[in-house]
C-alpha atoms as a PDB file:
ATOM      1  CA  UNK A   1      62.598  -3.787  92.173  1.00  0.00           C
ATOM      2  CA  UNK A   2      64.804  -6.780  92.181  1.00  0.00           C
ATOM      3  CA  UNK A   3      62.165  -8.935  93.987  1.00  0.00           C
ATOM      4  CA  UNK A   4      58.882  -7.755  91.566  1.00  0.00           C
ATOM      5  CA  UNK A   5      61.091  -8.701  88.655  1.00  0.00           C
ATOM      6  CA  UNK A   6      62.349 -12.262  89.198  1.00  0.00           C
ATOM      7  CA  UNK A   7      58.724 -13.136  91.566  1.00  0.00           C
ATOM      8  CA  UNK A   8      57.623 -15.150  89.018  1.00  0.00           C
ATOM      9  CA  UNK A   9      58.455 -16.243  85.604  1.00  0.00           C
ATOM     10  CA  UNK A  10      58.439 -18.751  82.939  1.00  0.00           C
ATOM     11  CA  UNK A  11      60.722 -22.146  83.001  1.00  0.00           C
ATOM     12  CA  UNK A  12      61.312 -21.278  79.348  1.00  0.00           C
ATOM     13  CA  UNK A  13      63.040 -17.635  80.248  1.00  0.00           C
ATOM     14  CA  UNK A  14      66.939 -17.780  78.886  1.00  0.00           C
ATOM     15  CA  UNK A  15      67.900 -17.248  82.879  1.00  0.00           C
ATOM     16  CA  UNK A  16      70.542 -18.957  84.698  1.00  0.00           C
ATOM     17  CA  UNK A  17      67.744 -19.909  87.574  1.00  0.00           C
ATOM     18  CA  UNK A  18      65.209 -20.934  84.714  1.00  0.00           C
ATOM     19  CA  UNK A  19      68.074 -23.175  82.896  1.00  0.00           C
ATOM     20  CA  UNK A  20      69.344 -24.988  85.958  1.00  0.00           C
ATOM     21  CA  UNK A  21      65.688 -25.945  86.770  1.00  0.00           C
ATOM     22  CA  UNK A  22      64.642 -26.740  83.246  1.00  0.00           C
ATOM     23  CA  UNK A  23      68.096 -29.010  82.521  1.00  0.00           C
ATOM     24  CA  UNK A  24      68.903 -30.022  85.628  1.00  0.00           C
ATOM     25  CA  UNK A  25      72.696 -28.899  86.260  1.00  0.00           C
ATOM     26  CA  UNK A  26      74.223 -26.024  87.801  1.00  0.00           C
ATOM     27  CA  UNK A  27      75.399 -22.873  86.045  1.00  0.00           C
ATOM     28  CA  UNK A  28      78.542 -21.153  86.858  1.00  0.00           C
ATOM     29  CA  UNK A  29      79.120 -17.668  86.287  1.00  0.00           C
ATOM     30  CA  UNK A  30      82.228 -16.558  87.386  1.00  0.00           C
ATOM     31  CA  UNK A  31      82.470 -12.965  86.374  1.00  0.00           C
ATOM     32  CA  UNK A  32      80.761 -10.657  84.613  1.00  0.00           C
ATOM     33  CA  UNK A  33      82.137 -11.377  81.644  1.00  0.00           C
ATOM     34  CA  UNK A  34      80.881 -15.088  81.516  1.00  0.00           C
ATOM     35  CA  UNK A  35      77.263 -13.992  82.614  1.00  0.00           C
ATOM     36  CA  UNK A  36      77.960 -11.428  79.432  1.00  0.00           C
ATOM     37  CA  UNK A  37      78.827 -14.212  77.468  1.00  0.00           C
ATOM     38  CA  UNK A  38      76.200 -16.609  78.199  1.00  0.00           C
ATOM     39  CA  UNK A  39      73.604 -14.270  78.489  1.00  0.00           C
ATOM     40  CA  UNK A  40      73.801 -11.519  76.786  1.00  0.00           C
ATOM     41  CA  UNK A  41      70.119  -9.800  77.389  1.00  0.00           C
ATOM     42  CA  UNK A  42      70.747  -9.563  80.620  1.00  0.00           C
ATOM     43  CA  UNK A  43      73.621  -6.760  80.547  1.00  0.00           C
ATOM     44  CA  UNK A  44      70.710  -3.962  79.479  1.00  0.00           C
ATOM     45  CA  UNK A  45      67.609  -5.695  80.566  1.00  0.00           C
ATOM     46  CA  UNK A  46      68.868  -6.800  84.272  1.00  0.00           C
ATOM     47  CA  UNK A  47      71.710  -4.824  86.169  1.00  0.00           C
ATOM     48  CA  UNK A  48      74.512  -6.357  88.498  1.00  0.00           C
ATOM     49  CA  UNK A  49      73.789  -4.630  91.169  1.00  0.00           C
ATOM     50  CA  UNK A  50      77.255  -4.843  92.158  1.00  0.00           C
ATOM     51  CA  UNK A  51      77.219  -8.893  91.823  1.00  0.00           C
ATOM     52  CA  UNK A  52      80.818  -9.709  89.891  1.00  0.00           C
ATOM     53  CA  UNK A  53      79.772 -14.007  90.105  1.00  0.00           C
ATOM     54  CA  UNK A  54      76.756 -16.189  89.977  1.00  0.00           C
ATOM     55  CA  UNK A  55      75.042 -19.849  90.289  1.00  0.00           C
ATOM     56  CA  UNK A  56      72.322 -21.529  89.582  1.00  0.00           C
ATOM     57  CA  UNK A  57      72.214 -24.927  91.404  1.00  0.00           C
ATOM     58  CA  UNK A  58      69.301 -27.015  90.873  1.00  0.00           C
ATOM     59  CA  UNK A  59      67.390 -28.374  93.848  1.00  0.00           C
ATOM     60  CA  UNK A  60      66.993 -32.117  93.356  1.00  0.00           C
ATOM     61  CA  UNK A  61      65.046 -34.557  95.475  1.00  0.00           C
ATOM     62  CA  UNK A  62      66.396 -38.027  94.249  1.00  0.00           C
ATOM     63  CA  UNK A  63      66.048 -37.770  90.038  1.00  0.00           C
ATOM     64  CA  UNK A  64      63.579 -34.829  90.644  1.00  0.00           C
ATOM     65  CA  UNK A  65      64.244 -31.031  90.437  1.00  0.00           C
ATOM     66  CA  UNK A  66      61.906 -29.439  92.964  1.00  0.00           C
ATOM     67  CA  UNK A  67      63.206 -25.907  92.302  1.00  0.00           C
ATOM     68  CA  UNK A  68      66.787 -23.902  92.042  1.00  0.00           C
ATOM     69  CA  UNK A  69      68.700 -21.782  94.117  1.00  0.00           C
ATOM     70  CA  UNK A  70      70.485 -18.537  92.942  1.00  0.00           C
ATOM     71  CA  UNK A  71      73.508 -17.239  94.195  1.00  0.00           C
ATOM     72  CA  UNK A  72      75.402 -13.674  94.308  1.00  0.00           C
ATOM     73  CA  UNK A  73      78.649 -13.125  94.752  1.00  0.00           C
ATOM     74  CA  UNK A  74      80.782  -9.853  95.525  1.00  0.00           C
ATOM     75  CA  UNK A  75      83.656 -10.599  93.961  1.00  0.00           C
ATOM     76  CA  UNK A  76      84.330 -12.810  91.021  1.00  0.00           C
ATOM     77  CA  UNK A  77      85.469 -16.142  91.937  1.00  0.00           C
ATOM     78  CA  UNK A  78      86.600 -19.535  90.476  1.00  0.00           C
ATOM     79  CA  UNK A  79      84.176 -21.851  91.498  1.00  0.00           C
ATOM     80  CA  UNK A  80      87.127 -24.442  91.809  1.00  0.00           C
ATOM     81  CA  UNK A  81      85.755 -27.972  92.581  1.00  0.00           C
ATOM     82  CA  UNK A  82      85.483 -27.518  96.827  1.00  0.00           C
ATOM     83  CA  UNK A  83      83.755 -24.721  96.147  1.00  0.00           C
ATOM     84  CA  UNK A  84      81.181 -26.228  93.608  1.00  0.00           C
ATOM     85  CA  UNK A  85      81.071 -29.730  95.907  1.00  0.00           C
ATOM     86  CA  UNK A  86      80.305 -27.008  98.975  1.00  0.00           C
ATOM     87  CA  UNK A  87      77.597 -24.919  96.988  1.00  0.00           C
ATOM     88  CA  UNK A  88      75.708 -28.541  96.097  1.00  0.00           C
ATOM     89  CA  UNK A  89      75.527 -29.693  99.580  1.00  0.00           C
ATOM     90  CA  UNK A  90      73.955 -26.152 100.131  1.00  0.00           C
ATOM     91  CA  UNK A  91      71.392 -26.562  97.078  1.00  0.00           C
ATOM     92  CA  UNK A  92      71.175 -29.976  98.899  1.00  0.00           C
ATOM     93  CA  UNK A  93      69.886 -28.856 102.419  1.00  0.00           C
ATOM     94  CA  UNK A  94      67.818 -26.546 100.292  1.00  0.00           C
ATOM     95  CA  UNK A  95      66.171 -28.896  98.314  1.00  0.00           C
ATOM     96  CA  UNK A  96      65.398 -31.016 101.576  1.00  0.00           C
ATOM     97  CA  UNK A  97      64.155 -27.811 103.429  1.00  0.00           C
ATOM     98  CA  UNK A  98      61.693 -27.319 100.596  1.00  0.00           C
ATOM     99  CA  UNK A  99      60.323 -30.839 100.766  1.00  0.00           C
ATOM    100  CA  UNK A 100      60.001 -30.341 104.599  1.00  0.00           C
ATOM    101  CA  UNK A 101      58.059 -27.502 104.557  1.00  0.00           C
ATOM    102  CA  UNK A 102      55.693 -28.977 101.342  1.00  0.00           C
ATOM    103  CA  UNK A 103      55.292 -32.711 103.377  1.00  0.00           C
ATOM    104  CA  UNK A 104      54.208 -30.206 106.625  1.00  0.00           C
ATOM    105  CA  UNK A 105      51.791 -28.179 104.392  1.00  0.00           C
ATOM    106  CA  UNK A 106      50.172 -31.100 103.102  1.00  0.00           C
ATOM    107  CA  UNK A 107      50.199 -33.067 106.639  1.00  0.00           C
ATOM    108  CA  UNK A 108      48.797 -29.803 107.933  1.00  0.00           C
ATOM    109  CA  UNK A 109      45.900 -29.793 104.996  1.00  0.00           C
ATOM    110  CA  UNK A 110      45.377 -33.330 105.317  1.00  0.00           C
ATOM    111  CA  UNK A 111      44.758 -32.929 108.878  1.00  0.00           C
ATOM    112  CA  UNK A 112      41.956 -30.353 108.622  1.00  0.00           C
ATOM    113  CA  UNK A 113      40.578 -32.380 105.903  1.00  0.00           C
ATOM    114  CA  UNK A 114      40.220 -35.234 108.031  1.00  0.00           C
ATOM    115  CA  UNK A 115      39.022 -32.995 111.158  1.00  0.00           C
ATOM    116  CA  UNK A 116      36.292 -32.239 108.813  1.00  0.00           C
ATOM    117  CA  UNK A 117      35.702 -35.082 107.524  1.00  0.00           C
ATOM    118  CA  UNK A 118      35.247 -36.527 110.974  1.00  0.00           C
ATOM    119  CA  UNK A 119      33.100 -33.776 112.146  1.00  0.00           C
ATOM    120  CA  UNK A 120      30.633 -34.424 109.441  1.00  0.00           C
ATOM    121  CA  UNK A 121      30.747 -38.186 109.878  1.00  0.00           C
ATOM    122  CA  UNK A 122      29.831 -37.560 114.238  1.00  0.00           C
ATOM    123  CA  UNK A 123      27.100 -35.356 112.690  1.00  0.00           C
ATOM    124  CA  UNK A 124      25.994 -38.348 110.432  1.00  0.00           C
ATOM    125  CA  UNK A 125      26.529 -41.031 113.216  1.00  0.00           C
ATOM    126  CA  UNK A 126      24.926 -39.059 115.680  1.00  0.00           C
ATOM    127  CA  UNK A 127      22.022 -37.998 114.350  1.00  0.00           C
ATOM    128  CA  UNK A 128      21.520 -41.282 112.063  1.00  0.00           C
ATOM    129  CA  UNK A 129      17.809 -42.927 113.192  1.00  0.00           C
ATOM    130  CA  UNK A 130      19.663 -46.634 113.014  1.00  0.00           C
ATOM    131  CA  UNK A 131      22.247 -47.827 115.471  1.00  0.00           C
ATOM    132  CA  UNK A 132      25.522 -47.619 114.432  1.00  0.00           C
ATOM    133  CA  UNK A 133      28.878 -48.674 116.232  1.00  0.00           C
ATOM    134  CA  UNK A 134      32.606 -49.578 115.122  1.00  0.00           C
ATOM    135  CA  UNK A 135      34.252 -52.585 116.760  1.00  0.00           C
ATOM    136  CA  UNK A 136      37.955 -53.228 116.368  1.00  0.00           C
ATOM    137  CA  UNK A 137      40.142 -56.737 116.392  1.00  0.00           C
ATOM    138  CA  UNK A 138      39.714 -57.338 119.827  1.00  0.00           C
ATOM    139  CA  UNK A 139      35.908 -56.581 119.690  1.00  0.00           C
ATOM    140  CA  UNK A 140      35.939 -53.644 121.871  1.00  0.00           C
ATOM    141  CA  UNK A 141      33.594 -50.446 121.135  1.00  0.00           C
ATOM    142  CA  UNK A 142      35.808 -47.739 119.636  1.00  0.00           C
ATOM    143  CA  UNK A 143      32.696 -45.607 118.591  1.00  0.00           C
ATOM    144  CA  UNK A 144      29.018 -46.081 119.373  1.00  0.00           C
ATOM    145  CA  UNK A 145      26.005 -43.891 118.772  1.00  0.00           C
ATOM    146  CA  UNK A 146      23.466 -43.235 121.033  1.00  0.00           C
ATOM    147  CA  UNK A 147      20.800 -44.784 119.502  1.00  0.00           C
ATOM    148  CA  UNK A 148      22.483 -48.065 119.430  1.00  0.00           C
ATOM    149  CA  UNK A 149      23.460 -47.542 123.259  1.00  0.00           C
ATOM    150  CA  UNK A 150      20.050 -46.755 124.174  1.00  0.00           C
ATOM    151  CA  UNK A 151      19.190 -49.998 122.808  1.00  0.00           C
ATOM    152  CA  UNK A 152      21.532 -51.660 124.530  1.00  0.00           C
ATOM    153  CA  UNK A 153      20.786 -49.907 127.438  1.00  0.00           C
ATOM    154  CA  UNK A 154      23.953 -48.194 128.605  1.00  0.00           C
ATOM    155  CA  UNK A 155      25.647 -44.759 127.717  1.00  0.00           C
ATOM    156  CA  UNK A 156      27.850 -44.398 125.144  1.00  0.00           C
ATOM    157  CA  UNK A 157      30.658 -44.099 128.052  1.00  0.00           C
ATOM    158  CA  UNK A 158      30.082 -47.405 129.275  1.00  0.00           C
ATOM    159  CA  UNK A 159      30.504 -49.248 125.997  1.00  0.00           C
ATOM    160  CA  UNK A 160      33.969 -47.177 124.719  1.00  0.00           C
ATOM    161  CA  UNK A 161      37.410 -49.348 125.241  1.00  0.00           C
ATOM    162  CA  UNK A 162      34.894 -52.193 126.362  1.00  0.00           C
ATOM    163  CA  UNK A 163      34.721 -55.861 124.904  1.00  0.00           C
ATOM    164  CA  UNK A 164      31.520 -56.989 123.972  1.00  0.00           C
ATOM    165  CA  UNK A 165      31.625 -60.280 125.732  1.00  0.00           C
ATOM    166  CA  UNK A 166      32.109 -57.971 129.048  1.00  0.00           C
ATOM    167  CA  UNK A 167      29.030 -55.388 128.647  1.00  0.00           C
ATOM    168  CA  UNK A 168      27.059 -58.286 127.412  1.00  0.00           C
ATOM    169  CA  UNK A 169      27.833 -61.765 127.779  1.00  0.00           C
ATOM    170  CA  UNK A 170      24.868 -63.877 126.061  1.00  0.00           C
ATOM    171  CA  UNK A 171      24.575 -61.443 123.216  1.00  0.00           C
ATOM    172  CA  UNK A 172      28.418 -61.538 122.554  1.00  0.00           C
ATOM    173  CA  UNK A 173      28.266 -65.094 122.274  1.00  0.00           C
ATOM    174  CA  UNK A 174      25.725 -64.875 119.024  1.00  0.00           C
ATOM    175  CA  UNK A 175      27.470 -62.147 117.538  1.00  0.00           C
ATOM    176  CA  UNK A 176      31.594 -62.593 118.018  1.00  0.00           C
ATOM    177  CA  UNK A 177      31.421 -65.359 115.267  1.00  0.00           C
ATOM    178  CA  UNK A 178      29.992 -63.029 112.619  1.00  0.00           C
ATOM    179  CA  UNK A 179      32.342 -60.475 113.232  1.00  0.00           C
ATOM    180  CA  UNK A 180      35.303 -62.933 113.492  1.00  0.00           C
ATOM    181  CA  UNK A 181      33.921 -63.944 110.018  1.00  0.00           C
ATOM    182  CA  UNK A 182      34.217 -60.451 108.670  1.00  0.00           C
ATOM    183  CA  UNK A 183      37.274 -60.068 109.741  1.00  0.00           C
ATOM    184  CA  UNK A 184      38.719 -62.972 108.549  1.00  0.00           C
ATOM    185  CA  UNK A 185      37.130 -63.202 104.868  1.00  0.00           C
ATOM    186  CA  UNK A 186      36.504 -59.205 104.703  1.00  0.00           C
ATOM    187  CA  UNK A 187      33.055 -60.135 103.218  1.00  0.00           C
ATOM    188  CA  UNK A 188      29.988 -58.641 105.016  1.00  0.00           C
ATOM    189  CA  UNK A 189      26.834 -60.317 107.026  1.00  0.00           C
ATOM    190  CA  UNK A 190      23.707 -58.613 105.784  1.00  0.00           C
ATOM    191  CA  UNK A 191      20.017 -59.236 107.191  1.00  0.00           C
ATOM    192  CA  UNK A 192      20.098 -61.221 109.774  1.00  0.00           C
ATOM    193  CA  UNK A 193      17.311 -60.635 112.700  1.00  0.00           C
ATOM    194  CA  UNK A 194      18.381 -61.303 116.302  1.00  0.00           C
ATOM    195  CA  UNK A 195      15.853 -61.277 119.303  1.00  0.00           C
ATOM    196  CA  UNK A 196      16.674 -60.323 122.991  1.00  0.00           C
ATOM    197  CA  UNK A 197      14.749 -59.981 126.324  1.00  0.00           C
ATOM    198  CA  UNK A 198      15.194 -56.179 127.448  1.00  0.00           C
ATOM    199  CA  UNK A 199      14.405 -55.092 131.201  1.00  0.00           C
ATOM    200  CA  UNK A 200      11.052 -54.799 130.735  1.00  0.00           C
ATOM    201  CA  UNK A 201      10.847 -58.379 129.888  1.00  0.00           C
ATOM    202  CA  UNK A 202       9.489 -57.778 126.439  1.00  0.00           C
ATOM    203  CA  UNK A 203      11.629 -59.499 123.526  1.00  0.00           C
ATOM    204  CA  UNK A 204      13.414 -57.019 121.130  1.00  0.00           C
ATOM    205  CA  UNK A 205      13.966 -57.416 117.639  1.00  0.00           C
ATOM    206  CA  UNK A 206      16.669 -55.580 115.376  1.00  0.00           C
ATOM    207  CA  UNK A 207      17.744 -56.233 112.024  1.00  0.00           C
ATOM    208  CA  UNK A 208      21.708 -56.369 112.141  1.00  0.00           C
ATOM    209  CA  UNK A 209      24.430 -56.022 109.382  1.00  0.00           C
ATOM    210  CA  UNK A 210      27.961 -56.369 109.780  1.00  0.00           C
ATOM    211  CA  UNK A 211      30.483 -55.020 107.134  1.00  0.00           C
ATOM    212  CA  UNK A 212      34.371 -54.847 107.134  1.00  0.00           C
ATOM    213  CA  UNK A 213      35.838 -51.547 108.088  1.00  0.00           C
ATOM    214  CA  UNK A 214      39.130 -50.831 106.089  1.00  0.00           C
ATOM    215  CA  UNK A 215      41.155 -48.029 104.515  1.00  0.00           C
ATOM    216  CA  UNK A 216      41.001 -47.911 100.643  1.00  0.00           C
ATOM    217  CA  UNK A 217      42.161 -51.511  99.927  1.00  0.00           C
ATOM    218  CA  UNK A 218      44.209 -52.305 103.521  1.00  0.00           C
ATOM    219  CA  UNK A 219      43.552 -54.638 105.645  1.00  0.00           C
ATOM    220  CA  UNK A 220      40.121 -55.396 107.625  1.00  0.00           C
ATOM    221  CA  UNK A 221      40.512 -52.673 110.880  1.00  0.00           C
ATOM    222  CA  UNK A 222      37.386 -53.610 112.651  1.00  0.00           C
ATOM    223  CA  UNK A 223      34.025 -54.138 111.931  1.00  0.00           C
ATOM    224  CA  UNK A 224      31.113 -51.721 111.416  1.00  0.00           C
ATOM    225  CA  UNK A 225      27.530 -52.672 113.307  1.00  0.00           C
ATOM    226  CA  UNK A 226      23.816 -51.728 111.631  1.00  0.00           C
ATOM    227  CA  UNK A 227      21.146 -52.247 113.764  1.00  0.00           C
ATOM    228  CA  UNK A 228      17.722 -51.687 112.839  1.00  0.00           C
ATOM    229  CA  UNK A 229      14.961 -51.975 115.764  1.00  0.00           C
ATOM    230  CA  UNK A 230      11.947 -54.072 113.746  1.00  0.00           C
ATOM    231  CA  UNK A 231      10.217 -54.589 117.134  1.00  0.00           C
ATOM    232  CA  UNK A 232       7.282 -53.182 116.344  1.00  0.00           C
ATOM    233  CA  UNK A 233       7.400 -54.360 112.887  1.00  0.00           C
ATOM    234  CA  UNK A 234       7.727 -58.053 114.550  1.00  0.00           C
ATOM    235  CA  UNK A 235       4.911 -56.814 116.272  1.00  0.00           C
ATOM    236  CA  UNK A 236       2.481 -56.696 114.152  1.00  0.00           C
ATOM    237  CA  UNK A 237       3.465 -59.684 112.165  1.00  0.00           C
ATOM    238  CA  UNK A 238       2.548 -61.649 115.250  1.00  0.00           C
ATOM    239  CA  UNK A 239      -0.423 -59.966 115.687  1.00  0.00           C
ATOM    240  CA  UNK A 240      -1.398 -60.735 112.216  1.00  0.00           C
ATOM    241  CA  UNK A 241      -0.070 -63.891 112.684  1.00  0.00           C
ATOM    242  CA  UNK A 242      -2.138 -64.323 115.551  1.00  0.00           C
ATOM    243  CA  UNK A 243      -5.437 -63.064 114.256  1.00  0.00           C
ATOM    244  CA  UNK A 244      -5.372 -64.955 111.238  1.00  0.00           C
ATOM    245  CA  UNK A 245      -5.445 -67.886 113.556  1.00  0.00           C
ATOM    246  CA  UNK A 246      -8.280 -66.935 115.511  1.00  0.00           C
ATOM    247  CA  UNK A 247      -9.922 -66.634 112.261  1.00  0.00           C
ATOM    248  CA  UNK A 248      -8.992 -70.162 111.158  1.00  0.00           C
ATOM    249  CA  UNK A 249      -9.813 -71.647 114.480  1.00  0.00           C
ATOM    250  CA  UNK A 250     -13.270 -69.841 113.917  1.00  0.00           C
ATOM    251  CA  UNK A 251     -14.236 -70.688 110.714  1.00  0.00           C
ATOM    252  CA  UNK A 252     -12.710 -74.575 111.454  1.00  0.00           C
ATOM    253  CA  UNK A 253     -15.466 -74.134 114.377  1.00  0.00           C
ATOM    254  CA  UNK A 254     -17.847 -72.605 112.308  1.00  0.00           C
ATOM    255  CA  UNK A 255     -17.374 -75.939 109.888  1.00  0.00           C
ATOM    256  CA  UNK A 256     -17.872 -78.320 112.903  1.00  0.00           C
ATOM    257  CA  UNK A 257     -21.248 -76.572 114.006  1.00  0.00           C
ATOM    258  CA  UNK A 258     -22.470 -76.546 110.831  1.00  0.00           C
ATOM    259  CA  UNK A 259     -22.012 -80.463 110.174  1.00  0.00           C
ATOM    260  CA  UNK A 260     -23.487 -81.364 113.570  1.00  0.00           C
ATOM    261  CA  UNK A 261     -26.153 -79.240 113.140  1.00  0.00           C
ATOM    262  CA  UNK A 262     -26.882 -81.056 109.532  1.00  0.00           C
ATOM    263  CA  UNK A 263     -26.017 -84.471 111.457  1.00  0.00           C
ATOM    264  CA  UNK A 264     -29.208 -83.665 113.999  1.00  0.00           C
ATOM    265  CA  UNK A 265     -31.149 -82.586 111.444  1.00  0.00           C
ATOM    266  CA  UNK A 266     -31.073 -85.368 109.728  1.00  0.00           C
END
């Protein structure tokens, strides 16, 4: 019964528990007579349960009370200046016990939020129809998807704790300079288009962003990759390209019959 009545109550309750938290500074109770004295509703409304001394001691991290810690004491008792100095260092330990077990909570949350959050983001890189990958400062893969792999034509193994210029020599050459840029200036490279022979021998085409990878406002951690295949886009442009020529070179030959033929006529 002593438990379901104190388990929770308002700062603003004329306690000795709610008054050290509320102001800040311990109360001392040495007997019953001074808990009579200073508060009087609690002789009917709460008994001593044999208690003949109390205090409240607030529980302070730095200028900030977290909480307060009651006391109980069998016999009355003086509360002489040891004894007070003794009972802060307690509230002390408290306090820092508190905080402990509040910063471990939190960790604790903030680590299955970010589990989750990385969970959904593999599900999003994963399954993403573009290629995406993460390079850090040294311009090694620390994640890759496998659409971007397959277009680079290795697993995603191969290219994880790997340097660019070591999986791919020529291509690192065109590319290192952009990313040194992001890094450097933490401004993106959008839309540029970058052709490469593949096995087959055909040429490959991909449209390929760069943007700076960072925490909140911290500093430039890597850089993140966007590739877009256009091959067969590019494709068709040059076959468009190239029939409209064919069409040009037949109407220019069309013209040329059609003056010699007015030529003999005449």
């Amino acid at each position: 019964e002593v438990r379901a009545s104190w388990a929770r109550f308002p700062l603003a309750t004329a306690t000795p528990l709610a008054d050290a938290a509320r102001r800040g500074d311990p109360i001392w109770l040495a007997s019953p007579a001074d808990r009579d004295r200073e508060y009087p509703h609690l002789t009917h409304e709460h008994p001593t349960y044999g208690a003949r001394a109390w205090a409240a001691l607030p529980l302070r991290l730095d200028q900030q009370v977290i909480g307060a810690l009651g006391l109980t004491f069998a016999t009355e008792r003086a509360f002489e200046l040891d004894d007070r100095t003794s009972l802060m260092t307690i509230a002390g330990l408290g306090a820092q016990a508190m905080e402990r077990a509040r910063l471990s909570t939190a960790e604790r949350a903030a680590l299955n939020a970010a589990d989750e959050a990385l969970a959904m983001l593999d599900m999003v890189v994963d399954s993403a129809p573009i290629g995406m990958a993460y390079v850090d400062h040294e311009f090694r893969y620390r994640r890759i998807n496998p659409q971007l792999a397959a277009m680079n034509g290795l697993p995603v193994a191969d290219h994880l704790g790997r340097r660019a210029r070591d999986l791919f020599p020529n291509g690192a050459r065109a590319w290192e300079p952009h990313w040194r840029r992001v890094i450097e200036t933490g401004e993106p490279v959008t839309g540029m288009v970058m052709s490469a022979p593949v096995p087959s021998g055909e040429i490959y085409h991909a449209q390929v962003d760069f943007y700076p990878v960072r925490v909140g406002d911290g500093p430039v951690l890597g850089v993140g990759i966007l590739v877009v295949d256009i091959t067969e886009q590019r494709r068709g442009e040059e076959e468009r390209a190239r029939l409209l020529a064919v069409a040009e070179a037949a109407r220019a030959a069309a013209e040329e019959a059609q003056a010699r033929a007015e030529e003999a006529l005449q």
